[in-house]
Protein backbone atom coordinates (compact mmCIF):
# COMPACT_ATOMS: atom_id res chain seq x y z
CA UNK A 1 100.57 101.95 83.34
CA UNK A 2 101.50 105.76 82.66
CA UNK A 3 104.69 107.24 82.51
CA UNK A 4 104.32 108.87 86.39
CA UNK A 5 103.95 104.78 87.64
CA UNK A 6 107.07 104.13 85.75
CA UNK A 7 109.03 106.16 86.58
CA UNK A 8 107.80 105.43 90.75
CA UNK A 9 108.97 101.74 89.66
CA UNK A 10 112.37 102.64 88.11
CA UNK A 11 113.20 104.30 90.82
CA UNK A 12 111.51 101.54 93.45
CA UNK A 13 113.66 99.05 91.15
CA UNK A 14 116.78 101.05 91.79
CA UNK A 15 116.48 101.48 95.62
CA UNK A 16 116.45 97.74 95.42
CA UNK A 17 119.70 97.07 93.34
CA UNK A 18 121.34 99.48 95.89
CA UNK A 19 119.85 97.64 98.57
CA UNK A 20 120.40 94.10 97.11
CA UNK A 21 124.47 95.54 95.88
CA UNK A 22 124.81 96.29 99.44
CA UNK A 23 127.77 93.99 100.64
CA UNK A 24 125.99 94.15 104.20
CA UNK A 25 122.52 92.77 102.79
CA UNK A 26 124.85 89.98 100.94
CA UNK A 27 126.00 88.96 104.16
CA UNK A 28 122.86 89.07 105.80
CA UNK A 29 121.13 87.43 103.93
CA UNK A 30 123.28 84.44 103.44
CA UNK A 31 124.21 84.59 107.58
CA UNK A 32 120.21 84.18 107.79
CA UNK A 33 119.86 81.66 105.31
CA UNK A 34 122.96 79.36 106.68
CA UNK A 35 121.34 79.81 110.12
CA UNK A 36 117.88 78.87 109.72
CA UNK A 37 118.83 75.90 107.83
CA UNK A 38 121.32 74.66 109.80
CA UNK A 39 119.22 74.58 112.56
CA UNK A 40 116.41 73.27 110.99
CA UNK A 41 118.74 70.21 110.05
CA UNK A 42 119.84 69.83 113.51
CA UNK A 43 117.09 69.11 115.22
CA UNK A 44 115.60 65.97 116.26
CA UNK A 45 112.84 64.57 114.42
CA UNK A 46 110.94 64.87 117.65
CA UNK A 47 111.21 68.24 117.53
CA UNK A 48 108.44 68.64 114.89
CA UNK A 49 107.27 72.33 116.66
CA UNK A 50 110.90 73.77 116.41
CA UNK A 51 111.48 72.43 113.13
CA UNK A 52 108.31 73.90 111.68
CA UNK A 53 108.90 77.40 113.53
CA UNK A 54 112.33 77.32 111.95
CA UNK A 55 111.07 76.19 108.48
CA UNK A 56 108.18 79.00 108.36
CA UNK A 57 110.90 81.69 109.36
CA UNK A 58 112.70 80.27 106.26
CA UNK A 59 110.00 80.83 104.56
CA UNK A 60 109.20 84.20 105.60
CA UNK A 61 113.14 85.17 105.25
CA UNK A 62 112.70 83.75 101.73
CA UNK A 63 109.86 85.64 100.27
CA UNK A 64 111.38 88.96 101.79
CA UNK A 65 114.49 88.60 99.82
CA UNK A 66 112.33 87.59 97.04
CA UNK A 67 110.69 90.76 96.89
CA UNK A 68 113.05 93.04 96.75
CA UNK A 69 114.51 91.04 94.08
CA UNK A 70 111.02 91.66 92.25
CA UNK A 71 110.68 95.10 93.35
CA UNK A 72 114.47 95.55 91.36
CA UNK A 73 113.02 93.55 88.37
CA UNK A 74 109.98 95.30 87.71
CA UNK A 75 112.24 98.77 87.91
CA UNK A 76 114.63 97.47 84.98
CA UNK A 77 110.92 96.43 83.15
CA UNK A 78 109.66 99.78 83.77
CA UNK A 79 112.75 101.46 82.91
CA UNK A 80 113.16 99.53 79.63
CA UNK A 81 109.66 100.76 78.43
CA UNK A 82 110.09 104.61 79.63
CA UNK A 83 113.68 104.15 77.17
CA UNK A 84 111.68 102.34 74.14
CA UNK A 85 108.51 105.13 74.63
CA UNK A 86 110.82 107.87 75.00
CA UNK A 87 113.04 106.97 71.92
């Protein structure tokens, strides 16, 4: 990777901290969280086409937060090797 895709990573990575930081992001993510699996553990056990609907949105909700998370840890990586290149 050259310096130019780097630096478009460090800063990637740091629109995610901001976004991940963000008090209202905290909140939404754990409001979506608590939500999907409470009602995933409240329904029946004959409800086995809500309860997958609700467990795929889980999913889904999951791997969004997860990649911002990523997004922010592959800025710090790419900002750590612009710092050791750069001196």
């Amino acid at each position: 990777m050259d310096d130019h895709a780097r630096i478009k990573e460090r800063e990637r990575g740091h629109q995610a901290k901001i976004i991940l930081d963000s008090p209202l992001w905290q909140e939404a993510k754990q409001t979506i969280t608590d939500g999907l699996s409470e009602a995933w553990q409240t329904t029946a056990m004959t409800q086995g086409d809500e309860r997958e609907t609700i467990y795929q949105m889980l999913i889904a909700a999951t791997a969004v937060f997860d990649h911002i998370e990523t997004v922010m840890k592959t800025g710090e990586m790419a900002e750590i090797q612009l710092e050791e290149k750069n001196g």
